[in-house]
C-alpha atoms as a PDB file:
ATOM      1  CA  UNK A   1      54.982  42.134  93.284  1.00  0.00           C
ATOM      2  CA  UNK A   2      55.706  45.580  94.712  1.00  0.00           C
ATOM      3  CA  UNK A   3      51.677  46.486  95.574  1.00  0.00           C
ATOM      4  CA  UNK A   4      51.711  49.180  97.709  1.00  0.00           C
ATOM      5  CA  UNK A   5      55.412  49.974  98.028  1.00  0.00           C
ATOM      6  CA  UNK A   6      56.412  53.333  97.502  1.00  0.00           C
ATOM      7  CA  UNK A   7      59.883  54.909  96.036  1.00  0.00           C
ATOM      8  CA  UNK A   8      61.405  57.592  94.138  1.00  0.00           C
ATOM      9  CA  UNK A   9      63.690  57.389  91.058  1.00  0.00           C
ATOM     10  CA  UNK A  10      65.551  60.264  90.313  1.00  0.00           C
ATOM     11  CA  UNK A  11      66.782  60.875  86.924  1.00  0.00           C
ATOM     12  CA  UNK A  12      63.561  58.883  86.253  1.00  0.00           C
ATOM     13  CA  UNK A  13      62.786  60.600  82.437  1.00  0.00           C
ATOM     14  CA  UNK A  14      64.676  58.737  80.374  1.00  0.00           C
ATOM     15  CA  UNK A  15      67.476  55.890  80.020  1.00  0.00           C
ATOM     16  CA  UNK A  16      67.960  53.462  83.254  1.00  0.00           C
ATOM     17  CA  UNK A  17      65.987  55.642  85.371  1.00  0.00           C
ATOM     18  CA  UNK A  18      63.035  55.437  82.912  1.00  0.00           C
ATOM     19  CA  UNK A  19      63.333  51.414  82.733  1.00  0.00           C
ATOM     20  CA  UNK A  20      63.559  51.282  86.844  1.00  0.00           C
ATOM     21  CA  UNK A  21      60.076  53.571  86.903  1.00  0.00           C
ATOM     22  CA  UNK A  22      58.601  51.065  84.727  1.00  0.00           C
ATOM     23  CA  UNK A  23      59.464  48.422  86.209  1.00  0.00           C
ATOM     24  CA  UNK A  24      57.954  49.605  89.557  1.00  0.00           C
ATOM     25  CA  UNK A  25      54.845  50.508  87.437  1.00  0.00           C
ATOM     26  CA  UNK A  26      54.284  47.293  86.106  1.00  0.00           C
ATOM     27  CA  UNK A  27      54.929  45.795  89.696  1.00  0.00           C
ATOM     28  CA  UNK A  28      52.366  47.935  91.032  1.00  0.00           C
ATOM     29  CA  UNK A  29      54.151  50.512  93.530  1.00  0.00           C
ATOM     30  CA  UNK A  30      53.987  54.006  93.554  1.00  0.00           C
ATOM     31  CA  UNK A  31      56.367  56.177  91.935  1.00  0.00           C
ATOM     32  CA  UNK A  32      57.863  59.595  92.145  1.00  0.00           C
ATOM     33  CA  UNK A  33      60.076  60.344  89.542  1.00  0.00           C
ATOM     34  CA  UNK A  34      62.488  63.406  88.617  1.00  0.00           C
ATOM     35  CA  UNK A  35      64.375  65.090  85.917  1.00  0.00           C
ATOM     36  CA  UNK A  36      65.605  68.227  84.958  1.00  0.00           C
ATOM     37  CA  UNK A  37      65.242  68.868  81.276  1.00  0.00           C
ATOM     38  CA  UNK A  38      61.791  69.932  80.424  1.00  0.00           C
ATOM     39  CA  UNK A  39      61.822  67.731  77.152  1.00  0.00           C
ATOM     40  CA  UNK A  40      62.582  64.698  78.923  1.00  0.00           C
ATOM     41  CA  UNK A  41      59.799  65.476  81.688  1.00  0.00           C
ATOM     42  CA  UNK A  42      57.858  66.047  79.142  1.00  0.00           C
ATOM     43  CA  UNK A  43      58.403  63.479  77.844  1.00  0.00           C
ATOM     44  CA  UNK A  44      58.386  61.039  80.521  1.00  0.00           C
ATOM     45  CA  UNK A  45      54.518  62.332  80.954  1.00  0.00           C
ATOM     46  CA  UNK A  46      53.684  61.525  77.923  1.00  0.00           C
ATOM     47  CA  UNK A  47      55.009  57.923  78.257  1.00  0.00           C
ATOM     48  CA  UNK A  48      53.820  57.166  81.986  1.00  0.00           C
ATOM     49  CA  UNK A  49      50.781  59.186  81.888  1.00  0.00           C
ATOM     50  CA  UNK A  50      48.927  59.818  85.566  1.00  0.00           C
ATOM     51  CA  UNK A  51      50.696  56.422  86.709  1.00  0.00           C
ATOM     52  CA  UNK A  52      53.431  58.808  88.181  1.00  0.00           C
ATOM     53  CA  UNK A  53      54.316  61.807  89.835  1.00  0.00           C
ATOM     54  CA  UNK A  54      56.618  63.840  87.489  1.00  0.00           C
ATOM     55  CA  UNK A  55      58.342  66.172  89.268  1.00  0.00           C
ATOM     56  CA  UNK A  56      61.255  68.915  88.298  1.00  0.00           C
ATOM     57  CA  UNK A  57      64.034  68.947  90.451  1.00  0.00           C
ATOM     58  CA  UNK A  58      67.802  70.229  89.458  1.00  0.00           C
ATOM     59  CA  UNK A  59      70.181  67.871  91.884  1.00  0.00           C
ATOM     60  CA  UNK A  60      72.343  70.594  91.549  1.00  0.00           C
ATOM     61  CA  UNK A  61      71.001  73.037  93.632  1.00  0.00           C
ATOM     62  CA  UNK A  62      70.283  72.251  96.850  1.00  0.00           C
ATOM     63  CA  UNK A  63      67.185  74.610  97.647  1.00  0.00           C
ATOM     64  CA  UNK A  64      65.574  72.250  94.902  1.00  0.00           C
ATOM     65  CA  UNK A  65      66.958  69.239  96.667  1.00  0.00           C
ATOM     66  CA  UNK A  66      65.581  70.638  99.596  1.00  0.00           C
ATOM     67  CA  UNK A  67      61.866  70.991  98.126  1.00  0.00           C
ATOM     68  CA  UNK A  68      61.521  67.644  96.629  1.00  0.00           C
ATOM     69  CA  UNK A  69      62.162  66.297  99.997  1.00  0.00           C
ATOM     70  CA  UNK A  70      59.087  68.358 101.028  1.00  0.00           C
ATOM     71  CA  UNK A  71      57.063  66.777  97.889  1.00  0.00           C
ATOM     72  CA  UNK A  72      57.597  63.446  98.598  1.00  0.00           C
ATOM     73  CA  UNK A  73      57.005  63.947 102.115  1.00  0.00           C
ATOM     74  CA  UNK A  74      53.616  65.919 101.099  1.00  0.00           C
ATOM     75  CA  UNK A  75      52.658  62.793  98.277  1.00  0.00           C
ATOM     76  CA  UNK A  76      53.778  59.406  99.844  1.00  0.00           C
ATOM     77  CA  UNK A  77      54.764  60.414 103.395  1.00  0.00           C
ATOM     78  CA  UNK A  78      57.063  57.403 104.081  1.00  0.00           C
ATOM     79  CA  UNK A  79      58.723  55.790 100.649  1.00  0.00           C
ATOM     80  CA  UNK A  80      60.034  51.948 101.009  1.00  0.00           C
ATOM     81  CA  UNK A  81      62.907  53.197  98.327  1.00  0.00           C
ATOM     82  CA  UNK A  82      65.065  55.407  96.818  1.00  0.00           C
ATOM     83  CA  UNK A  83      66.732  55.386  93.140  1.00  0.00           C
ATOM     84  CA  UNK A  84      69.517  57.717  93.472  1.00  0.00           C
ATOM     85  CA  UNK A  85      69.955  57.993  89.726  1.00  0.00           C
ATOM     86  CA  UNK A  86      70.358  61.259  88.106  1.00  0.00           C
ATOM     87  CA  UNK A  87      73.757  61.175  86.704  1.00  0.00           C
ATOM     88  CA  UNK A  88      75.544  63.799  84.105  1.00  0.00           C
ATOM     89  CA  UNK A  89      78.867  62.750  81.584  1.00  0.00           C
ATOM     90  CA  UNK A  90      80.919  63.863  78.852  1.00  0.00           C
ATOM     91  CA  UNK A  91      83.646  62.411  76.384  1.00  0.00           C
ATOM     92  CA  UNK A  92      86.653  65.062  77.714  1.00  0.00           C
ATOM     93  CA  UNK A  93      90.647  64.179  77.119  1.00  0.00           C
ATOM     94  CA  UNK A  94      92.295  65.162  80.128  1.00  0.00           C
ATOM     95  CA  UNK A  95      93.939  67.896  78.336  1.00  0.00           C
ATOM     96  CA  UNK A  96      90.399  69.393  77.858  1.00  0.00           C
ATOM     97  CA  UNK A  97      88.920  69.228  80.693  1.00  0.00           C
ATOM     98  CA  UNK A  98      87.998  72.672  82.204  1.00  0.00           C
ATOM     99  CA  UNK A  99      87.334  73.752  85.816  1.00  0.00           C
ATOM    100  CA  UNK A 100      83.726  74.707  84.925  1.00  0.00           C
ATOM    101  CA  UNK A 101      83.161  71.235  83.015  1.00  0.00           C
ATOM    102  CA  UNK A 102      85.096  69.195  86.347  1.00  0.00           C
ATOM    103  CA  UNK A 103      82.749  71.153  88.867  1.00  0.00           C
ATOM    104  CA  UNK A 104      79.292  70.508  86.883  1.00  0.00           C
ATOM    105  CA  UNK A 105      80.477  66.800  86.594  1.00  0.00           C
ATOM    106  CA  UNK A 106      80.890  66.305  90.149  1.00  0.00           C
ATOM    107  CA  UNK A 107      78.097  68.958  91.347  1.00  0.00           C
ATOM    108  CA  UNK A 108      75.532  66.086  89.267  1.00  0.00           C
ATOM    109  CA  UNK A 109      77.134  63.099  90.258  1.00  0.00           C
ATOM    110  CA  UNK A 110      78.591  63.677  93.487  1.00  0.00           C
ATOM    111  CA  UNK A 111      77.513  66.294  95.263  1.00  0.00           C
ATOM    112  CA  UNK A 112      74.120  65.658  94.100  1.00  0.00           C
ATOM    113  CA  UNK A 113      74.124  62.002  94.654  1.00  0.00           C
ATOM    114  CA  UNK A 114      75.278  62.982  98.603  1.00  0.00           C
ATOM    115  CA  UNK A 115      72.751  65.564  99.470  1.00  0.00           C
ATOM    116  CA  UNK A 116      69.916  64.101  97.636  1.00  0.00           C
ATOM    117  CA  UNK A 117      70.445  60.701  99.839  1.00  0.00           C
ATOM    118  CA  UNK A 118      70.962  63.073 102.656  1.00  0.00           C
ATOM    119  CA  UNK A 119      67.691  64.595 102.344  1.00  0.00           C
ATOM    120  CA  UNK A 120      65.109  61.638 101.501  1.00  0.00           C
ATOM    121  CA  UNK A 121      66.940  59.334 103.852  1.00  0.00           C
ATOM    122  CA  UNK A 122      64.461  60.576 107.071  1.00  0.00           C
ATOM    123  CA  UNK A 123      61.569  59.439 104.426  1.00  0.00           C
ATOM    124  CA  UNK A 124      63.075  56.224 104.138  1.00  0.00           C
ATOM    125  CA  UNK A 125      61.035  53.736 106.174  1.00  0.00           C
ATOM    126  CA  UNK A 126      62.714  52.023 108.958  1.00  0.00           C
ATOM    127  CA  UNK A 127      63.474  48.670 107.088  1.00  0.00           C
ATOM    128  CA  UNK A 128      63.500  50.717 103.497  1.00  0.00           C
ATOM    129  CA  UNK A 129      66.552  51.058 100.702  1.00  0.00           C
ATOM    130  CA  UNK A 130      69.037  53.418  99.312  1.00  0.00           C
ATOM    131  CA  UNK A 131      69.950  52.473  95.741  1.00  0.00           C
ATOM    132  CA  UNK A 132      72.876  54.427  93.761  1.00  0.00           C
ATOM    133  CA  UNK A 133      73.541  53.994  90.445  1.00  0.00           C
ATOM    134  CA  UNK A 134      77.289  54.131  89.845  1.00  0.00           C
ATOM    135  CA  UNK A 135      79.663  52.214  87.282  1.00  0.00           C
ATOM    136  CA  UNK A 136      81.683  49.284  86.986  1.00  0.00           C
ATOM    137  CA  UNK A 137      85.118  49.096  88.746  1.00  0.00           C
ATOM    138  CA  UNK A 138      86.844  48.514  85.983  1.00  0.00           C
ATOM    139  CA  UNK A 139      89.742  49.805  83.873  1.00  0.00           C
ATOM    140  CA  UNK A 140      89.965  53.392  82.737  1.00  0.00           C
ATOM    141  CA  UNK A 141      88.264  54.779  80.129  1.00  0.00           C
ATOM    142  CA  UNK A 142      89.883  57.650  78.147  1.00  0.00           C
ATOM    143  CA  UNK A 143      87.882  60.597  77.653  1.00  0.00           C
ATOM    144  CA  UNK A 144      85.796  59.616  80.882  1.00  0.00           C
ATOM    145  CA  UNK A 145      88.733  60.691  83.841  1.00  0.00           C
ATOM    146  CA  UNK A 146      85.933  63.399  85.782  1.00  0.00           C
ATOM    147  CA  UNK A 147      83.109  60.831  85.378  1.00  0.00           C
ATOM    148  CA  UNK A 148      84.710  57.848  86.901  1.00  0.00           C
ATOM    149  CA  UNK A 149      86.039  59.887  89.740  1.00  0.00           C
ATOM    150  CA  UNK A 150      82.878  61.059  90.351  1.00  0.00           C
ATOM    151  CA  UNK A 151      81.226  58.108  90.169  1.00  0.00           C
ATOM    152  CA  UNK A 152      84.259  56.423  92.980  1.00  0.00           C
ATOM    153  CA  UNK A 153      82.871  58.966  94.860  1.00  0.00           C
ATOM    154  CA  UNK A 154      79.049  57.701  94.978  1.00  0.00           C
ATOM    155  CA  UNK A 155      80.509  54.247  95.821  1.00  0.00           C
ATOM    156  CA  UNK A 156      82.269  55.363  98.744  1.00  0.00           C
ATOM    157  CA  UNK A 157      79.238  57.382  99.795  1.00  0.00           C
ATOM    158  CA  UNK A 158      77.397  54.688  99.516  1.00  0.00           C
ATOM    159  CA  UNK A 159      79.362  52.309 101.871  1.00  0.00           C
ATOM    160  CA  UNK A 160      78.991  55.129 104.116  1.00  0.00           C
ATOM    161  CA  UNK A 161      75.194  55.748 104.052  1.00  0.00           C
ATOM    162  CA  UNK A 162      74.916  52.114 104.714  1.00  0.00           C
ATOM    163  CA  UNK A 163      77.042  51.884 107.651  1.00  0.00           C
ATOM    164  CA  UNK A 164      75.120  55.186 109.215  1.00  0.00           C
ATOM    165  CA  UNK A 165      71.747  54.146 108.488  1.00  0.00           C
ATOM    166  CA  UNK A 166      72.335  50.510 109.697  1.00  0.00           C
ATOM    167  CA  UNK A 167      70.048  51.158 113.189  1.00  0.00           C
ATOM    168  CA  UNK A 168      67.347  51.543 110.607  1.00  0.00           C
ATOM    169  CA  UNK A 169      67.649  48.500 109.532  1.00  0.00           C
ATOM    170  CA  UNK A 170      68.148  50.808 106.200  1.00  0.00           C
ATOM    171  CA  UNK A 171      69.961  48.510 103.035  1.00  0.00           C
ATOM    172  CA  UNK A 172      72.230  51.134 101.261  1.00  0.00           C
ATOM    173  CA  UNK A 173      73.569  49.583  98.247  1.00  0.00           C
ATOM    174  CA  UNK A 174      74.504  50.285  94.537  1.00  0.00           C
ATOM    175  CA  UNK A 175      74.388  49.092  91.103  1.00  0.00           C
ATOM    176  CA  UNK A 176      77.176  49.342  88.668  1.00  0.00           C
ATOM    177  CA  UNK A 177      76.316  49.384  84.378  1.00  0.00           C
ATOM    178  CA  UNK A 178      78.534  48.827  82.086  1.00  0.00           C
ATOM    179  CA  UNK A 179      78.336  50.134  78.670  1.00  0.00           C
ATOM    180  CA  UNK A 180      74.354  49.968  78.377  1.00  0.00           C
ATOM    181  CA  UNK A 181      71.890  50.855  75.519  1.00  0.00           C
ATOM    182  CA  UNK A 182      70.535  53.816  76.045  1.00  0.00           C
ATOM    183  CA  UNK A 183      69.642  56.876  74.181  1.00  0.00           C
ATOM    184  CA  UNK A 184      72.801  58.679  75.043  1.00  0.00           C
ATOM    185  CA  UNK A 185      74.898  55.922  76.055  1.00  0.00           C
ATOM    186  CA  UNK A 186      74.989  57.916  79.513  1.00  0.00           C
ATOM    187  CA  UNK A 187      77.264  60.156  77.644  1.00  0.00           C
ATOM    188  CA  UNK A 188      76.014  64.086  76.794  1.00  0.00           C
ATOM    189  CA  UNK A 189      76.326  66.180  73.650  1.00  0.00           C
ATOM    190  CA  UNK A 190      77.748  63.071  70.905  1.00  0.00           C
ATOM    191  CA  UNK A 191      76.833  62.445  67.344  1.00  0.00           C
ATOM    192  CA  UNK A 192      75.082  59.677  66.593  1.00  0.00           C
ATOM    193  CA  UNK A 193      78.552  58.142  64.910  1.00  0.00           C
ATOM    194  CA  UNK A 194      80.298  58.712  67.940  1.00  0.00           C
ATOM    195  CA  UNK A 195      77.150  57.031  69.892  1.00  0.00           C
ATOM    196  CA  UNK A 196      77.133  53.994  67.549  1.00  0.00           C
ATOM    197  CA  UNK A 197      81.062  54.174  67.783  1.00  0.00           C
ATOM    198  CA  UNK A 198      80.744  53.762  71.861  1.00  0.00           C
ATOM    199  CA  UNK A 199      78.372  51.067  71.523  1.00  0.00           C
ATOM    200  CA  UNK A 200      80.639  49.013  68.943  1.00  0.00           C
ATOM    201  CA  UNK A 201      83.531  49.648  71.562  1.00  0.00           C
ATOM    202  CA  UNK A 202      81.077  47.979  74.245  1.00  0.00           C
ATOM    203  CA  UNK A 203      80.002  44.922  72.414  1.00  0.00           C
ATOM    204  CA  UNK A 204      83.816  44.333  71.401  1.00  0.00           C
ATOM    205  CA  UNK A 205      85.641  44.853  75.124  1.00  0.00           C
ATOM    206  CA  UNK A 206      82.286  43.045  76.658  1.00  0.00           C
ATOM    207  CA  UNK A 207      83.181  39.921  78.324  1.00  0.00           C
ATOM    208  CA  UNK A 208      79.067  38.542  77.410  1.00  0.00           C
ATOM    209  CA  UNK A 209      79.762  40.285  73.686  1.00  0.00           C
ATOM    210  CA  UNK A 210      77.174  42.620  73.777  1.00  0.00           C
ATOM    211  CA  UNK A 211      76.139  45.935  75.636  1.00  0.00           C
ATOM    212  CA  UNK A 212      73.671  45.886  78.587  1.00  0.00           C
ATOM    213  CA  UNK A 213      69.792  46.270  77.677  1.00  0.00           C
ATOM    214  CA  UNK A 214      68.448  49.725  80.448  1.00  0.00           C
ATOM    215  CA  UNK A 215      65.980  47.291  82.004  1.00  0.00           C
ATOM    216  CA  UNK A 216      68.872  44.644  82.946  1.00  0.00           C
ATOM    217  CA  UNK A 217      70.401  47.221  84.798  1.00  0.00           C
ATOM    218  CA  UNK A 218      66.316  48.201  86.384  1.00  0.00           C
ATOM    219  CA  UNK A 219      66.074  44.378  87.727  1.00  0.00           C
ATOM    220  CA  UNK A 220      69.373  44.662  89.245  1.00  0.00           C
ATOM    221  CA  UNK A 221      68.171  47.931  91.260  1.00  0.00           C
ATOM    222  CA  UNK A 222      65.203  46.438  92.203  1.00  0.00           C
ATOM    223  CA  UNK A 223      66.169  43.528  92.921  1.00  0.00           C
ATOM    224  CA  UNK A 224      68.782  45.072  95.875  1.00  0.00           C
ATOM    225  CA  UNK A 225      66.002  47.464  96.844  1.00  0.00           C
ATOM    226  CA  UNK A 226      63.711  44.946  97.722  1.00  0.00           C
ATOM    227  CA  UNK A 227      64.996  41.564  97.635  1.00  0.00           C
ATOM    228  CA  UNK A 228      68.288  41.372  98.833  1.00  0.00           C
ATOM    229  CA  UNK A 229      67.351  41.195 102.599  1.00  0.00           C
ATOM    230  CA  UNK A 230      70.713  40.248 103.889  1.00  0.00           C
ATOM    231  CA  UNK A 231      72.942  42.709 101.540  1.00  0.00           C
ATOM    232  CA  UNK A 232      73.888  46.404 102.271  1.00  0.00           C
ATOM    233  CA  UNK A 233      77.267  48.414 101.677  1.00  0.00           C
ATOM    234  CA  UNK A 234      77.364  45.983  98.206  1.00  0.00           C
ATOM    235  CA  UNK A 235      77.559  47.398  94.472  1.00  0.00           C
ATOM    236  CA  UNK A 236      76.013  44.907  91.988  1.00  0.00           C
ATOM    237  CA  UNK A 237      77.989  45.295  88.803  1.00  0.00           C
ATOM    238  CA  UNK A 238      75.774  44.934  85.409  1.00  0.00           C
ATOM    239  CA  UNK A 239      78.657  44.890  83.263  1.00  0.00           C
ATOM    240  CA  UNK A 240      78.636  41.410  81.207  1.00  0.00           C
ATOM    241  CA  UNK A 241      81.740  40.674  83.454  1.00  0.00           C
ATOM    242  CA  UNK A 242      84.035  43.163  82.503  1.00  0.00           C
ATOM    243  CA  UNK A 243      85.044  44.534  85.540  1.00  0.00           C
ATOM    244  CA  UNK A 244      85.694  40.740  86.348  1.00  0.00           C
ATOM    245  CA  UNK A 245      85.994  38.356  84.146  1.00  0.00           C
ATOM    246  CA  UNK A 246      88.282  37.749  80.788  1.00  0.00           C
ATOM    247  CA  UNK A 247      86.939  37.350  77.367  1.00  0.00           C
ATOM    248  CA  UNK A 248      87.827  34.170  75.780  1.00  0.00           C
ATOM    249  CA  UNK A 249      90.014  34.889  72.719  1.00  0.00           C
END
């Protein structure tokens, strides 16, 4: 389906990221991938083999941002689309939450989100996409206060990369999970109680009565990268309708 296309997925090692690389794989495109832990990229070698670039790159710091512009630019040249994936969260009360926890939250999610978009953007074909990965709209979550600001953040970036980008003919769009089954549960540094805890939680507040499968949420992102021809400045929620719709009781 995707033969020849080309795109990068950052935050590709492991979780969503992982299921929207092989996705692309199995499609047939071309596939630059990044992480920053070097058990995840190893890992992520190990599972995708020579299909896929691997490629370490710390969102954070924007020398590194910088460079992996000039790698994908050196491998594919033009891509057709960009994942804008890598994403970084922790269970904190507001009570706890510390400056340097607040500032590594948003330096993942935000301000890496921004620049990162920012800097692949000119590699974008004319015609191309810009996906984010963000989170449902949807009612607080305690514990999560940093995270879902952060994440607001991306979606407003979002609607504005799509409205700058627009003589491009550039789509800018983003997809929204919901609790999803993942390794971590998109959440760092738990116990697997606390993981199978979260999960419950999901299944129970779940509109659909069950958590989100990784690859739901990869045919979602694919399908605005390439597919939705007429929509940009949209987030696609993937949240068994609980930003939306109420659970029959």
């Amino acid at each position: 389906m995707y033969e020849g296309r080309k795109a990068v997925v950052t935050g590709g090692t492991h979780g969503m990221g992982m299921a929207m690389v092989r996705a692309l794989l199995d499609s047939g495109a071309q596939v630059l991938l990044t992480g920053h832990s070097e058990a995840n990229l190893a890992a992520a070698r190990q599972s995708v083999g020579d299909r896929a670039h691997v490629v370490r790159s710390d969102v954070t710091d924007l020398a590194e941002v910088q460079a992996l512009g000039d790698v994908v630019q050196e491998r594919f040249g033009q891509v057709d689309a960009v994942f804008v994936n890598a994403g970084h969260a922790v269970l904190e009360p507001v009570e706890l939450v510390s400056e340097q926890s607040f500032d590594r939250i948003f330096a993942v999610n935000a301000k890496g989100a921004y620049f990162t978009a920012q800097r692949l953007a000119p590699l974008v074909r004319d015609g191309g996409s810009l996906v984010f990965t963000t989170v449902t709209d949807t009612r607080a979550v305690p514990g999560m206060s940093v995270y879902l600001g952060a994440k607001a953040a991306v979606r407003s970036f979002a609607k504005g990369f799509a409205a700058e980008l627009l003589p491009r003919r550039i789509r800018v769009n983003s997809v929204g999970p919901g609790y999803i089954d993942t390794p971590t549960m998109g959440v760092s540094g738990v116990s697997a109680e606390e993981l199978a805890a979260f999960a419950e939680e999901g299944s129970q507040v779940t509109p659909l009565g069950r958590i989100g499968t990784a690859e739901e949420v990869a045919a979602a992102a694919l399908f605005l990268a390439f597919q939705a021809g007429f929509t940009t400045g949209a987030e696609l929620t993937v949240d068994g309708g609980l930003a939306s719709v109420s659970a029959a009781h």
